[in-house]
Protein backbone atom coordinates (compact mmCIF):
# COMPACT_ATOMS: atom_id res chain seq x y z
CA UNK A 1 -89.20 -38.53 58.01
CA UNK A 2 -90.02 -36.59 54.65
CA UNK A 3 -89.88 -32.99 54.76
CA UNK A 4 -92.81 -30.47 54.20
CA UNK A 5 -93.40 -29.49 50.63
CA UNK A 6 -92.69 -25.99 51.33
CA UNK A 7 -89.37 -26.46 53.16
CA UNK A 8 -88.30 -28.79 49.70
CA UNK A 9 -89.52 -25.99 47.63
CA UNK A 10 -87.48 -22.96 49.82
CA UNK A 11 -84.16 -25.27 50.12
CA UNK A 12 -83.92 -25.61 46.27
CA UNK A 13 -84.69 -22.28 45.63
CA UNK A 14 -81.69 -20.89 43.10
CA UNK A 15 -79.13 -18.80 44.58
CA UNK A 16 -79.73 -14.66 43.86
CA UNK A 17 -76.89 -14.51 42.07
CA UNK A 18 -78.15 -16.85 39.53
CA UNK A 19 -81.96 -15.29 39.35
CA UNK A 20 -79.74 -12.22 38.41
CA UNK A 21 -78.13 -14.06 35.85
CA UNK A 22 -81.24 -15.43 34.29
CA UNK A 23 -82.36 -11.92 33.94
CA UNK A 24 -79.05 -10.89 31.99
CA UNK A 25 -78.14 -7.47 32.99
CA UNK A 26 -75.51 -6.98 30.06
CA UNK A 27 -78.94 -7.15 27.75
CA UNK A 28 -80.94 -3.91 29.57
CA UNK A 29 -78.52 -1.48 27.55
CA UNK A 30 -80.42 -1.28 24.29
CA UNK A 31 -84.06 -0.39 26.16
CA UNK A 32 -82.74 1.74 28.08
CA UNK A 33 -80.38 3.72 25.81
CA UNK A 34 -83.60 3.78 23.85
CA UNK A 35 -85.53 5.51 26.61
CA UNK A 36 -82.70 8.27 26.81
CA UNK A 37 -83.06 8.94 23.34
CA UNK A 38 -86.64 9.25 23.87
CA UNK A 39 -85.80 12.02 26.81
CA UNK A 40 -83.39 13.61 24.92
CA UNK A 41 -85.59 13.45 21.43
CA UNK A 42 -88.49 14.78 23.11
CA UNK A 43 -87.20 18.47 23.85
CA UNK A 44 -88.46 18.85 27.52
CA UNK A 45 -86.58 19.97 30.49
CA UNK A 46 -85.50 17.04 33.05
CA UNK A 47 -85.80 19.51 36.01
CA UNK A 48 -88.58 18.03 38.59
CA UNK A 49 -88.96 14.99 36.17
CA UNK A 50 -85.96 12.41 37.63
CA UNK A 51 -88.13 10.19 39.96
CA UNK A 52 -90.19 9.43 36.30
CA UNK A 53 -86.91 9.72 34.91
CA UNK A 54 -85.24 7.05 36.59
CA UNK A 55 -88.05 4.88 37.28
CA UNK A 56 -88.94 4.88 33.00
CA UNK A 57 -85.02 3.74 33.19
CA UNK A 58 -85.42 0.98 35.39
CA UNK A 59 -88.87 -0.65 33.85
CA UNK A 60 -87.52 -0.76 30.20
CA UNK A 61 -84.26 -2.43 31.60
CA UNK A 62 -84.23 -4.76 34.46
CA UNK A 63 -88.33 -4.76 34.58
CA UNK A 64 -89.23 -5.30 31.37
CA UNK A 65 -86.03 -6.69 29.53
CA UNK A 66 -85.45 -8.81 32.36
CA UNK A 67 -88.82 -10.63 31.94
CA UNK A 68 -88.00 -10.88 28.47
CA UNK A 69 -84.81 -13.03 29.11
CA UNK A 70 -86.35 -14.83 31.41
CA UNK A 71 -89.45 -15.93 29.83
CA UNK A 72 -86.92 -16.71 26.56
CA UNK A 73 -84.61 -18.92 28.60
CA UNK A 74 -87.50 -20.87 30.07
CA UNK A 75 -89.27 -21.65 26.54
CA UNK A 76 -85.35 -21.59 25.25
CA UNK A 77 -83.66 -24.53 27.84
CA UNK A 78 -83.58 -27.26 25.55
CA UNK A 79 -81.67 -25.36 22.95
CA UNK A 80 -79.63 -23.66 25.76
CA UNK A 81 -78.69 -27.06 26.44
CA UNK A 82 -76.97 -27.46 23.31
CA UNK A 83 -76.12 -24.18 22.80
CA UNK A 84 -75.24 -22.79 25.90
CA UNK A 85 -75.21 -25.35 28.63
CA UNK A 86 -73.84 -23.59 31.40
CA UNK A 87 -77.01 -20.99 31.50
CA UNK A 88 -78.88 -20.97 34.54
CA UNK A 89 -81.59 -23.36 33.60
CA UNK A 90 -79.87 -25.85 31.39
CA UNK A 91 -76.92 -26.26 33.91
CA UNK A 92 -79.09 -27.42 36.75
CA UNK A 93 -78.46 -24.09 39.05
CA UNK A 94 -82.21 -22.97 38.53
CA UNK A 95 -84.23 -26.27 39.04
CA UNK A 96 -87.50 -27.17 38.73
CA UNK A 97 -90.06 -24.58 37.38
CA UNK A 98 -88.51 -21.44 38.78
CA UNK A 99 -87.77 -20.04 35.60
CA UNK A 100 -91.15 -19.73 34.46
CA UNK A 101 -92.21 -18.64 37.74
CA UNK A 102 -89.52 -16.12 37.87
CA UNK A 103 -91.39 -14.77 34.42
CA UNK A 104 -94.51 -14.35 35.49
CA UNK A 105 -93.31 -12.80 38.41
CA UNK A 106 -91.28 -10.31 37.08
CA UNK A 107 -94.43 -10.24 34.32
CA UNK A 108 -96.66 -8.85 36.77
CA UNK A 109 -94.07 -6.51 38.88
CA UNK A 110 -93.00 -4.98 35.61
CA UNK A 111 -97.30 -4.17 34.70
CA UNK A 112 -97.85 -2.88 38.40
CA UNK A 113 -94.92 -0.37 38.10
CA UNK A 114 -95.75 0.77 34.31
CA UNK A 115 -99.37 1.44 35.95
CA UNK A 116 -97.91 3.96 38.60
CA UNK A 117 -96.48 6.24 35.29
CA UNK A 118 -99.78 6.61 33.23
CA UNK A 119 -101.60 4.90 30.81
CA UNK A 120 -99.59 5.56 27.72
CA UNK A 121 -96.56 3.73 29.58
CA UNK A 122 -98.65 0.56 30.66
CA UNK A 123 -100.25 0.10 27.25
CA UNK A 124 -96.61 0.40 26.15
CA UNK A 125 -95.08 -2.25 29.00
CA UNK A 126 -98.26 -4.35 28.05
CA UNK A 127 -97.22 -4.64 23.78
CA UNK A 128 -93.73 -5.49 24.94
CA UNK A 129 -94.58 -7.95 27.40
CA UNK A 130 -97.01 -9.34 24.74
CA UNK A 131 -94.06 -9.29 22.27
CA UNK A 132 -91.86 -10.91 24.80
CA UNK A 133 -93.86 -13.57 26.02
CA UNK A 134 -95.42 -14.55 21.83
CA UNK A 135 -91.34 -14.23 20.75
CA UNK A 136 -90.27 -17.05 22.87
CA UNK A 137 -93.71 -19.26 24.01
CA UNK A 138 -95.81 -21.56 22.07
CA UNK A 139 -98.12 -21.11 20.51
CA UNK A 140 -97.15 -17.84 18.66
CA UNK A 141 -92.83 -18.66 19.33
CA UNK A 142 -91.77 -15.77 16.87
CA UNK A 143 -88.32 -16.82 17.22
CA UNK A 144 -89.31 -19.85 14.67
CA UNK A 145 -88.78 -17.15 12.31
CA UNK A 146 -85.88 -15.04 11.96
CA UNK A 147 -88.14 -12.21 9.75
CA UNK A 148 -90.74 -12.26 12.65
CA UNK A 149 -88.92 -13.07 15.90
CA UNK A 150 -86.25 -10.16 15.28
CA UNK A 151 -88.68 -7.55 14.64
CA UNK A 152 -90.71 -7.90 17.59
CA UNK A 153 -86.81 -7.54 19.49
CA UNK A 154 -86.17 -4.57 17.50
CA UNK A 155 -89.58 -2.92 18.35
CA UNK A 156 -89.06 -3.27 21.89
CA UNK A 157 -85.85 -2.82 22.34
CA UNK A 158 -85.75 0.77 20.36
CA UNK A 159 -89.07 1.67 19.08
CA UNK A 160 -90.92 1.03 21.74
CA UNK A 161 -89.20 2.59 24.79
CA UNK A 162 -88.07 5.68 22.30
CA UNK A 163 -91.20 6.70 21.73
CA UNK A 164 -92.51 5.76 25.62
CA UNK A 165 -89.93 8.12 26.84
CA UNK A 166 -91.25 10.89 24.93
CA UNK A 167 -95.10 10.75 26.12
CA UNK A 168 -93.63 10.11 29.50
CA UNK A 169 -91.80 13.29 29.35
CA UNK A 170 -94.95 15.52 27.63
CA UNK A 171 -97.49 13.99 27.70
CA UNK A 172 -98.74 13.95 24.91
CA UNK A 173 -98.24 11.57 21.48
CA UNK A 174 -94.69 12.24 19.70
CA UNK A 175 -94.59 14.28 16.77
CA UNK A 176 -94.32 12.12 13.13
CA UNK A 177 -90.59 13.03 12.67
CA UNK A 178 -89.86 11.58 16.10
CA UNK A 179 -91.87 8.52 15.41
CA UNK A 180 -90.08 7.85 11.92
CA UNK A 181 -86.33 8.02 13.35
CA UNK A 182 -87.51 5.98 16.41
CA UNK A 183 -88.86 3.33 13.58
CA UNK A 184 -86.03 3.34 11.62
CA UNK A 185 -83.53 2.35 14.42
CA UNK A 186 -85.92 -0.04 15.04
CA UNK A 187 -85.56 -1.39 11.10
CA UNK A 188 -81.76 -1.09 11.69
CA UNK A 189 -81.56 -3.35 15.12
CA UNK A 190 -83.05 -6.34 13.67
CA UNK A 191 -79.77 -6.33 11.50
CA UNK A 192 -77.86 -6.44 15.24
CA UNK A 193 -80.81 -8.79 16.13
CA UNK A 194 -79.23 -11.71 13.26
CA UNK A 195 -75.96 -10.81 14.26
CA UNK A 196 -76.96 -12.25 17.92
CA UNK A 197 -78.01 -15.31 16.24
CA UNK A 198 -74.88 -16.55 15.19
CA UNK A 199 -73.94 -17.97 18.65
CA UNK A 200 -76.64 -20.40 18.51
CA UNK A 201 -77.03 -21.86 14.78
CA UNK A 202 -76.25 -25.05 16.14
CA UNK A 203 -78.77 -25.24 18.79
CA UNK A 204 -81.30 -23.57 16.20
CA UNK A 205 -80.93 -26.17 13.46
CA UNK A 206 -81.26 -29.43 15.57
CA UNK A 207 -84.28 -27.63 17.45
CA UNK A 208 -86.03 -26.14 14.53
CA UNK A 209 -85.79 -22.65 14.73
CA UNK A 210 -85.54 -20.85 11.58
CA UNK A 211 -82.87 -17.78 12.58
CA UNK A 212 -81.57 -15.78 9.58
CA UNK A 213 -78.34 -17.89 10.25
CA UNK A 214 -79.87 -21.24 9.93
CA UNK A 215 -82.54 -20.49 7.06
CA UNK A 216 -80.05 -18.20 4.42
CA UNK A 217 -76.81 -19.33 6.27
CA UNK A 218 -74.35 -17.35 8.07
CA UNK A 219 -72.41 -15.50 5.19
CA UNK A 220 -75.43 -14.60 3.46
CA UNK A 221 -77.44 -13.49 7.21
CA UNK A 222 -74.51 -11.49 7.68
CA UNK A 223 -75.15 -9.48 4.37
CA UNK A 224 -78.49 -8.83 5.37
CA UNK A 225 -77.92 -7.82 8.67
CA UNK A 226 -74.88 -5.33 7.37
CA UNK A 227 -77.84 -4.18 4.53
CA UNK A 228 -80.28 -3.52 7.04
CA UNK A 229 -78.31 -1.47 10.04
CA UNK A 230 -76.83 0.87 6.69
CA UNK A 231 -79.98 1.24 4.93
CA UNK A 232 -81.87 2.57 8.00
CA UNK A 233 -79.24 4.75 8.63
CA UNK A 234 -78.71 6.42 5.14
CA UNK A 235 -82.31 6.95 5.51
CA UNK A 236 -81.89 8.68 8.90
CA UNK A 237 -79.10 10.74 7.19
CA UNK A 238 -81.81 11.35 4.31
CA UNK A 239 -84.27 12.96 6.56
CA UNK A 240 -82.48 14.82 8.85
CA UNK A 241 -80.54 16.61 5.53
CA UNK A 242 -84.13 17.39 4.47
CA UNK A 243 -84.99 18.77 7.73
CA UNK A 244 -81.70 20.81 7.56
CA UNK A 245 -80.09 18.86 10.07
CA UNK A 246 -77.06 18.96 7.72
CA UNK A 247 -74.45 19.00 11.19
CA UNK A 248 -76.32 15.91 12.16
CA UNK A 249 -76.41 14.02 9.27
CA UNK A 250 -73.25 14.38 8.79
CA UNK A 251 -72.17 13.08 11.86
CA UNK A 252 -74.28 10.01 11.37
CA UNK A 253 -73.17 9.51 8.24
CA UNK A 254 -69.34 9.82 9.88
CA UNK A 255 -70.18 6.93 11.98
CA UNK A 256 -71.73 4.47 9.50
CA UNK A 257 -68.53 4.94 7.31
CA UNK A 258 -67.05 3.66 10.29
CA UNK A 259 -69.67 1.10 10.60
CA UNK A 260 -68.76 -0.52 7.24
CA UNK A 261 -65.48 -0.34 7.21
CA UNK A 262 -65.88 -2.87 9.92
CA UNK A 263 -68.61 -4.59 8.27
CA UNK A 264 -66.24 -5.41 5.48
CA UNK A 265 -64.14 -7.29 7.80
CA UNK A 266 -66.79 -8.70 9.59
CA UNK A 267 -68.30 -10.01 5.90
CA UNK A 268 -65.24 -11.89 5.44
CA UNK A 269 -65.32 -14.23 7.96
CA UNK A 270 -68.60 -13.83 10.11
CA UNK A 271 -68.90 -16.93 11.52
CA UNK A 272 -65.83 -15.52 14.10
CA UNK A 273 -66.34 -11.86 14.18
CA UNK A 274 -70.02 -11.92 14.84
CA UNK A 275 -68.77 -10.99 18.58
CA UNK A 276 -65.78 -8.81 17.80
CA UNK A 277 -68.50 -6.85 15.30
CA UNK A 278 -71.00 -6.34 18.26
CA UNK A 279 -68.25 -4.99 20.62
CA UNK A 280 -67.15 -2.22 18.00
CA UNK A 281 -69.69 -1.39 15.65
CA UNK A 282 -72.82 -1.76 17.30
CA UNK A 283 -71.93 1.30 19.62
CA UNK A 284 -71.45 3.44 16.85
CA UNK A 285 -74.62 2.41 15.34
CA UNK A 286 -75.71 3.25 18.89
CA UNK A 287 -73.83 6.36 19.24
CA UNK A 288 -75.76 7.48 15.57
CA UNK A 289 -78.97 7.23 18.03
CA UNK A 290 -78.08 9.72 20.33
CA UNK A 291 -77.23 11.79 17.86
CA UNK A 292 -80.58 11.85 16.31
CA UNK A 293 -82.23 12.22 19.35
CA UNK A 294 -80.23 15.36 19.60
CA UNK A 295 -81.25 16.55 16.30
CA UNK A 296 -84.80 15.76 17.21
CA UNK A 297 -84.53 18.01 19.84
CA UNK A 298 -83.54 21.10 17.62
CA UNK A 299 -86.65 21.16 15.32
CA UNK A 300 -88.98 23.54 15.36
């Protein structure tokens, strides 16, 4: 006797381990990193504020980073197949559709909860669901292009919840200074953006994506990547000396030596310490965010 429909559908659901996995937790650091800086950056007092706090925290990480992975992995499983096989979808351990519906789901939770903290933060979940959704799905697929598909990563995973935190926390727009530093991590993470592309050059070149990697090749999309995260921090060093933020500059400007000393290694063979790059100098280029933030803070 054939089973109901439904009962089929429930018994192949994908285990909750692997849902979590298709949502990537070891991705929700940048956004939400981001969204401290905001906090920090925008001067006001945490006292009284934690539940909007935390719950800011959660929807740029797991809410709305989490759709992002997913919805890329669905429109991404036949390169994942080649690429990275033993991903949730391409390995058989999510079947069927329930990828995309996991996106869509996790689409709309991620809207309902930006709702409950004001307009300013849904119009912001709404542009990076947008972003999310036209970088990985036809007919838009951003990712086509390495230029394109990495800036609308960068803008959401620093711009965006950077300058969401800080209208969360006042209420009001940010101030120009806030918005520029915000926007210039945001130039400087589309370098760490190319470096993520590496992995998959491969999978990218047989599918017809255009990465960095695959259209200027991997020693020359490592140069531009190393170009980008320095100049947008020599231009965050720039600003804050002419805001007399000399303490803060120079601690910035402490960390990016450290940034290219690596990057010098990294240059010379990048095809292998792509990974080993990410591990050790992408938290100082992080760590040069909180700094900023803090410096942010202490203008007038």
């Amino acid at each position: 006797m054939a089973r109901p429909a439904g009962r089929l559908i429930f018994e192949r659901r994908p285990a909750w381990p692997t849902m979590l996995e298709l949502l990537k937790p070891v991705t929700w650091f940048p956004p939400m990193w981001a969204f401290l800086c905001g906090i920090v950056a925008s001067g006001a007092s945490p006292a009284g504020q934690w539940p909007l706090i935390v719950s800011g925290v959660i929807l740029a990480g797991p809410l709305i980073c989490g759709t992002s992975q997913a919805v890329n992995d669905w429109f991404d499983r036949h390169v994942d197949a080649i690429n990275e096989p033993r991903r949730p979808i391409p390995s058989g351990r999510m079947p069927g559709r329930w990828g995309l519906y996991i996106a869509i789901a996790w689409t709309i939770v991620s809207l309902m909860v930006a709702s409950m903290l004001g307009k300013w933060v849904l119009a912001a979940s709404a542009l990076g669901m947008a972003l999310a959704w036209a970088y990985s799905a036809p007919p838009f697929r951003l990712k086509k292009n390495g230029w394109w598909g990495n800036s609308a990563v960068a803008l959401c995973y620093e711009g965006v919840p950077w300058i969401t935190a800080v209208v969360v926390m006042t209420g009001v727009l940010p101030r120009l200074e806030t918005v520029a530093i915000a926007a210039l991590y945001s130039v400087g993470a589309h370098g760490i953006m190319t470096l993520n592309d590496f992995k998959s050059v491969q999978g990218d070149r047989r599918m017809g994506l255009g990465s960095l990697p695959v259209r200027l090749g991997v020693e020359n999309a490592a140069r531009v990547a190393c170009a980008v995260m320095a100049f947008a921090q020599i231009v965050v060093i720039g600003l804050l000396s002419l805001w007399e933020r000399e303490l803060y500059a120079g601690l910035i400007a402490a960390l990016l030596i450290g940034q290219i000393l690596m990057m010098g290694r990294l240059l010379r063979r990048p095809a292998e310490l792509d990974v080993w790059y990410n591990a050790f100098g992408v938290p100082l280029y992080v760590l040069g965010m909180m700094v900023s933030a803090v410096a942010l803070r202490s203008l007038p």
